[in-house]
C-alpha atoms as a PDB file:
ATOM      1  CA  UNK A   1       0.000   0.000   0.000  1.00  0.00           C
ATOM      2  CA  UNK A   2       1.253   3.603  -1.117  1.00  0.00           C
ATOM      3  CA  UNK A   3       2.303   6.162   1.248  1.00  0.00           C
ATOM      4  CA  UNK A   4      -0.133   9.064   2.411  1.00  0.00           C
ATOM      5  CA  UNK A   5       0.240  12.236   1.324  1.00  0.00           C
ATOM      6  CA  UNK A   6      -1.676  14.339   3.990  1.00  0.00           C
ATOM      7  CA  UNK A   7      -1.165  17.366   1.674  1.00  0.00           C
ATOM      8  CA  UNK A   8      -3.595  15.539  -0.624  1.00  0.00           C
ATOM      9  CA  UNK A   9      -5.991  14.943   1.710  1.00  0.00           C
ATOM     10  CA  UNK A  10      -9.330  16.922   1.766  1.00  0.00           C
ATOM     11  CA  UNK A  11     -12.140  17.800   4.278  1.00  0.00           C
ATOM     12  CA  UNK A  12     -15.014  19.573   2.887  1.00  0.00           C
ATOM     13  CA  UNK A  13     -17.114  21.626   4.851  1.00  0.00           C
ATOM     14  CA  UNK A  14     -20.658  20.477   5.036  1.00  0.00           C
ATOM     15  CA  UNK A  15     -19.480  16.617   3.490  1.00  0.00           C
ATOM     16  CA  UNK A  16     -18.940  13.758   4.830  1.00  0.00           C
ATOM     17  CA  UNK A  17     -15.931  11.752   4.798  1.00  0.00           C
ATOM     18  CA  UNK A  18     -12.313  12.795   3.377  1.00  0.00           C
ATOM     19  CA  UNK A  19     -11.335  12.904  -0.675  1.00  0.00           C
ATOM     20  CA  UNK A  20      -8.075  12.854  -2.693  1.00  0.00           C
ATOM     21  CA  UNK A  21      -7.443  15.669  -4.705  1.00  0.00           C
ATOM     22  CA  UNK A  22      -7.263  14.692  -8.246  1.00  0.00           C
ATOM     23  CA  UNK A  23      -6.707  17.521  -9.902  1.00  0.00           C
ATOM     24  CA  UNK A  24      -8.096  21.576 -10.471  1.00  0.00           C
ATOM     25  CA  UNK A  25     -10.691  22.616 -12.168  1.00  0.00           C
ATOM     26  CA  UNK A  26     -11.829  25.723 -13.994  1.00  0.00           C
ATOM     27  CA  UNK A  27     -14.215  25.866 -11.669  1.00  0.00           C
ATOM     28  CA  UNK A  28     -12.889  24.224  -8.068  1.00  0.00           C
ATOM     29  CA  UNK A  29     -11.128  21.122  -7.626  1.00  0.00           C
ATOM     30  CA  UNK A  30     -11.969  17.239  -8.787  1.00  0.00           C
ATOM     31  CA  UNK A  31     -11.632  14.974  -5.708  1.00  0.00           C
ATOM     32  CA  UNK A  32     -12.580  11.462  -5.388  1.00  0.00           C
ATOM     33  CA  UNK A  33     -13.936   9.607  -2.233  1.00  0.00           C
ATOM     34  CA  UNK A  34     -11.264   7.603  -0.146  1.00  0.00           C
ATOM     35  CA  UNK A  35     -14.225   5.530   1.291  1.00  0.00           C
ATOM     36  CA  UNK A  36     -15.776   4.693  -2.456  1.00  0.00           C
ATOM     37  CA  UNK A  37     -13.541   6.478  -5.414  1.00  0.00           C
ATOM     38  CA  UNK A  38     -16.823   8.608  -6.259  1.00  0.00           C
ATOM     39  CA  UNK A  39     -15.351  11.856  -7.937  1.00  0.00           C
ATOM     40  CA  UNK A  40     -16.824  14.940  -7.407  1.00  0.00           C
ATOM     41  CA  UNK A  41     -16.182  18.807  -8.775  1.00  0.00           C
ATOM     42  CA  UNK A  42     -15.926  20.946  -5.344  1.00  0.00           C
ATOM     43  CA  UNK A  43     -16.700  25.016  -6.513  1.00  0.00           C
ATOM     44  CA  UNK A  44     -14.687  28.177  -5.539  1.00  0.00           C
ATOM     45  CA  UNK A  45     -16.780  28.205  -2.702  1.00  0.00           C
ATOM     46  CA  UNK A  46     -16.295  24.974  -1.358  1.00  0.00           C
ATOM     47  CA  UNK A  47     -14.306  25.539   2.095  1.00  0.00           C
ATOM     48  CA  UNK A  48     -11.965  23.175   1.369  1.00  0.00           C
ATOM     49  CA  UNK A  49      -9.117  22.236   3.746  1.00  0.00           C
ATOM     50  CA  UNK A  50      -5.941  19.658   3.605  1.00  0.00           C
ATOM     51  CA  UNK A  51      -5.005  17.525   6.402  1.00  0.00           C
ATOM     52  CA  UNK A  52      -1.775  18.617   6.333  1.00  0.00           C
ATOM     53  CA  UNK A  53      -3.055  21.992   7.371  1.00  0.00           C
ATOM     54  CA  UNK A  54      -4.800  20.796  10.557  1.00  0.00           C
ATOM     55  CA  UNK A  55      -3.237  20.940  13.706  1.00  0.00           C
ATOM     56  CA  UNK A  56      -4.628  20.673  17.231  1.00  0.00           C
ATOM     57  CA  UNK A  57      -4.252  22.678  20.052  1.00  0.00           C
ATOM     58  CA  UNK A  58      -1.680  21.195  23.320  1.00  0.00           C
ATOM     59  CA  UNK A  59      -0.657  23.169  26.435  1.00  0.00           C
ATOM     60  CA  UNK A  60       2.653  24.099  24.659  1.00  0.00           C
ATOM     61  CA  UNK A  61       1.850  24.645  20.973  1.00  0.00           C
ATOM     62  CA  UNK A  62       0.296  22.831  17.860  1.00  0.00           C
ATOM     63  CA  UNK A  63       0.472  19.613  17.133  1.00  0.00           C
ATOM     64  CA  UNK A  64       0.260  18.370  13.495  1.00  0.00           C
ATOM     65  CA  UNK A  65      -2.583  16.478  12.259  1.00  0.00           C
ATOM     66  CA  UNK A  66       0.059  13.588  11.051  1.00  0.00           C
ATOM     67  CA  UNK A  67       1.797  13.495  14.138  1.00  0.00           C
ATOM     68  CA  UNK A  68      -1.519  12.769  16.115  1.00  0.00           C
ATOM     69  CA  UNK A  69      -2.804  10.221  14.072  1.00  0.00           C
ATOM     70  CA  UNK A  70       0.854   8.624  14.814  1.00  0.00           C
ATOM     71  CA  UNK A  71       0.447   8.905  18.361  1.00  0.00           C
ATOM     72  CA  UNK A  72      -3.200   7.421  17.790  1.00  0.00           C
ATOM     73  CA  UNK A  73      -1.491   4.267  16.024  1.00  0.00           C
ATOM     74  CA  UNK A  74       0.536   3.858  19.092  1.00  0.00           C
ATOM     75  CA  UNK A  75      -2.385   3.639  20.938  1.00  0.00           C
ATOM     76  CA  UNK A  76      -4.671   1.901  19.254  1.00  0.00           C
ATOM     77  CA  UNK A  77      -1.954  -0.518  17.179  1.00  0.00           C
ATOM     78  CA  UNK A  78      -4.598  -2.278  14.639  1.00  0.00           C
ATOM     79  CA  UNK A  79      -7.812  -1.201  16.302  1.00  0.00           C
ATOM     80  CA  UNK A  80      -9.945   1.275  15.001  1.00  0.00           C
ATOM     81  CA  UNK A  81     -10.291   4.052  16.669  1.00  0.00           C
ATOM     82  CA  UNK A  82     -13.744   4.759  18.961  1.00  0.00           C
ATOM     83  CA  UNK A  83     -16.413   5.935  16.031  1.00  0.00           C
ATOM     84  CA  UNK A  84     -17.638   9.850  16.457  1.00  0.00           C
ATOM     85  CA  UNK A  85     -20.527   7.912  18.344  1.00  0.00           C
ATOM     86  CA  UNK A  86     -18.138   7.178  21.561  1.00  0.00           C
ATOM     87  CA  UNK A  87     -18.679   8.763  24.619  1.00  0.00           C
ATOM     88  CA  UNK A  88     -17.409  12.181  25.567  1.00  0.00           C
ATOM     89  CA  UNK A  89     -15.293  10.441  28.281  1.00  0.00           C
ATOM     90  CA  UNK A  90     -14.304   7.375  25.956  1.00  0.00           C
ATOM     91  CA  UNK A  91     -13.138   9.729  23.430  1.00  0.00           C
ATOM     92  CA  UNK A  92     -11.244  11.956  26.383  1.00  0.00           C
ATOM     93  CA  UNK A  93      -9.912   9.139  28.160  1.00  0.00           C
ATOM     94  CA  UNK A  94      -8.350   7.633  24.473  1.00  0.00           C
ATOM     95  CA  UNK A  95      -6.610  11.346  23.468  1.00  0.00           C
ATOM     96  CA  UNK A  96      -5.480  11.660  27.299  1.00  0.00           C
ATOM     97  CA  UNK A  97      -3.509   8.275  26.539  1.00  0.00           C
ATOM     98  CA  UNK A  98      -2.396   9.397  22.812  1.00  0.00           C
ATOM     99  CA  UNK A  99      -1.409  13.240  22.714  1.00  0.00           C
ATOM    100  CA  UNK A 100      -1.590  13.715  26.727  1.00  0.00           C
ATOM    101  CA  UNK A 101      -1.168  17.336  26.891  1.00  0.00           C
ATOM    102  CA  UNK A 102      -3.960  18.261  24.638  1.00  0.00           C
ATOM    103  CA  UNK A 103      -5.281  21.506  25.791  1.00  0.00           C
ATOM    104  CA  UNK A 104      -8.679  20.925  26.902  1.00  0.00           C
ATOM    105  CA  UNK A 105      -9.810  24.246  27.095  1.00  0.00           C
ATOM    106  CA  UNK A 106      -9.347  24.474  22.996  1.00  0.00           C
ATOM    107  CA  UNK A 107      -9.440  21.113  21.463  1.00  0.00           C
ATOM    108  CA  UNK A 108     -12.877  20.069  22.065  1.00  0.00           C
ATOM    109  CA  UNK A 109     -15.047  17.173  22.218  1.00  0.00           C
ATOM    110  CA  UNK A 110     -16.388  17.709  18.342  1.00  0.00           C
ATOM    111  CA  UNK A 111     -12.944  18.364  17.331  1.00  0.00           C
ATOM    112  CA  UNK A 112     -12.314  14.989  18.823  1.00  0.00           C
ATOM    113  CA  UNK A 113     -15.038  13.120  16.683  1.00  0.00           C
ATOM    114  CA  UNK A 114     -13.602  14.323  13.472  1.00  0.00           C
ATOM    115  CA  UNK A 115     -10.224  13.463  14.075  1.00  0.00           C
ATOM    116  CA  UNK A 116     -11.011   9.696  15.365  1.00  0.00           C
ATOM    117  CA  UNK A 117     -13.384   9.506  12.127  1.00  0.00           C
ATOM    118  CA  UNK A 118     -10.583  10.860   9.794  1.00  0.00           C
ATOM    119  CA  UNK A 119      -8.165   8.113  11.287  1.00  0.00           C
ATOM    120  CA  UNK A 120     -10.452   5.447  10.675  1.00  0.00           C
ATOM    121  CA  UNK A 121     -11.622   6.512   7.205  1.00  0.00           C
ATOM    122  CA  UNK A 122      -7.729   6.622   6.466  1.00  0.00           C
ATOM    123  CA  UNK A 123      -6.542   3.625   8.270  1.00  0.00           C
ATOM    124  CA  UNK A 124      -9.956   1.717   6.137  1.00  0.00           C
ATOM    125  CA  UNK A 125      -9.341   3.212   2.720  1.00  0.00           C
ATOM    126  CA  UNK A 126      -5.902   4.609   2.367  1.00  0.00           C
ATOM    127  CA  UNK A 127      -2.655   4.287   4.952  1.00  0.00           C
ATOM    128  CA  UNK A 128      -1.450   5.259   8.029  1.00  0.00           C
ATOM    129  CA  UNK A 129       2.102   5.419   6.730  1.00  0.00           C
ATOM    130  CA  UNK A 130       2.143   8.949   5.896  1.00  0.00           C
ATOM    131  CA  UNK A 131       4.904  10.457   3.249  1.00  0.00           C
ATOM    132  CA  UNK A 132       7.211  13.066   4.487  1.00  0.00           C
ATOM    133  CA  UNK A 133       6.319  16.485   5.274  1.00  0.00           C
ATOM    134  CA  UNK A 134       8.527  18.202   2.814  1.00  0.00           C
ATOM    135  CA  UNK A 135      10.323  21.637   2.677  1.00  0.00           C
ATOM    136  CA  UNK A 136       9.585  23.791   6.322  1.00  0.00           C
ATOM    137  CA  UNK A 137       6.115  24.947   6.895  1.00  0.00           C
ATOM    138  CA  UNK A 138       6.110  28.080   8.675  1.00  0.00           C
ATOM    139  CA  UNK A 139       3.549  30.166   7.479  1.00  0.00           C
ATOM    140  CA  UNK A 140       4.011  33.321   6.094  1.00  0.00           C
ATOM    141  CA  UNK A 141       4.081  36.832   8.343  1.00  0.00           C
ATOM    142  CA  UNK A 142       0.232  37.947   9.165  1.00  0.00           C
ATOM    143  CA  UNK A 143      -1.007  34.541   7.330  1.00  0.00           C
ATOM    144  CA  UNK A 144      -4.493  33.136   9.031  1.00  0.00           C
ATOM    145  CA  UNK A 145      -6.159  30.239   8.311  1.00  0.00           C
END
């Protein structure tokens, strides 16, 4: 099974599930399912985001998307991951064993369901062996998300 390239990786506001980005568009971007290789044309005003770019919040600083999913496989091994379904405390109780020092003030409950869905959706349909974050990432002065 390939590599994952995180950076490839799309979560669309108001859909469900994640998509590889295919290619662009005149209009958007063409992305096909990971759970069922259904493509689809996302518009301009899709809010689109990669799952490279997703980072959560811990009592010291970010942590990167890949690198929780990593501690998450530690975890977990070849388990799935509790569905979005768990328990507030089941869900609390697995991130307090994976990323301890999650800030729980900030990283929240819902943000907790989408991350435990994205693991499983990629651990079911693509890999959890991720490709290497290439050149440095720091964003740009004044840049928001």
């Amino acid at each position: 099974m390939e590599k994952t390239d995180l950076s490839r990786i799309l979560s669309v506001s108001g859909m469900s599930g994640l998509y590889r980005y295919v290619a662009q568009a005149r209009n958007g971007a063409i992305a096909e399912s990971l759970r069922d290789g259904h493509r689809t044309c996302f518009g301009l005003k899709s809010k689109i985001t990669t799952l490279a770019d997703i980072a959560i919040y811990t009592e010291d600083e970010e942590m990167k998307l890949q690198e929780v999913f990593g501690k998450l496989h530690e975890v977990l091994g070849e388990e799935d991951a509790p569905t979005s379904k768990a328990s507030a405390d089941e869900l609390k109780a697995l991130f307090a064993k994976a990323v301890p020092t999650y800030d729980a003030d900030r990283f929240y409950v819902s943000h907790m369901k989408k991350v435990v869905d994205w693991y499983n959706e990629l651990k079911n349909f693509a890999s959890l062996d991720f490709t290497e974050e290439n050149a440095e990432e720091a964003p740009a002065e004044g840049a928001e998300e």
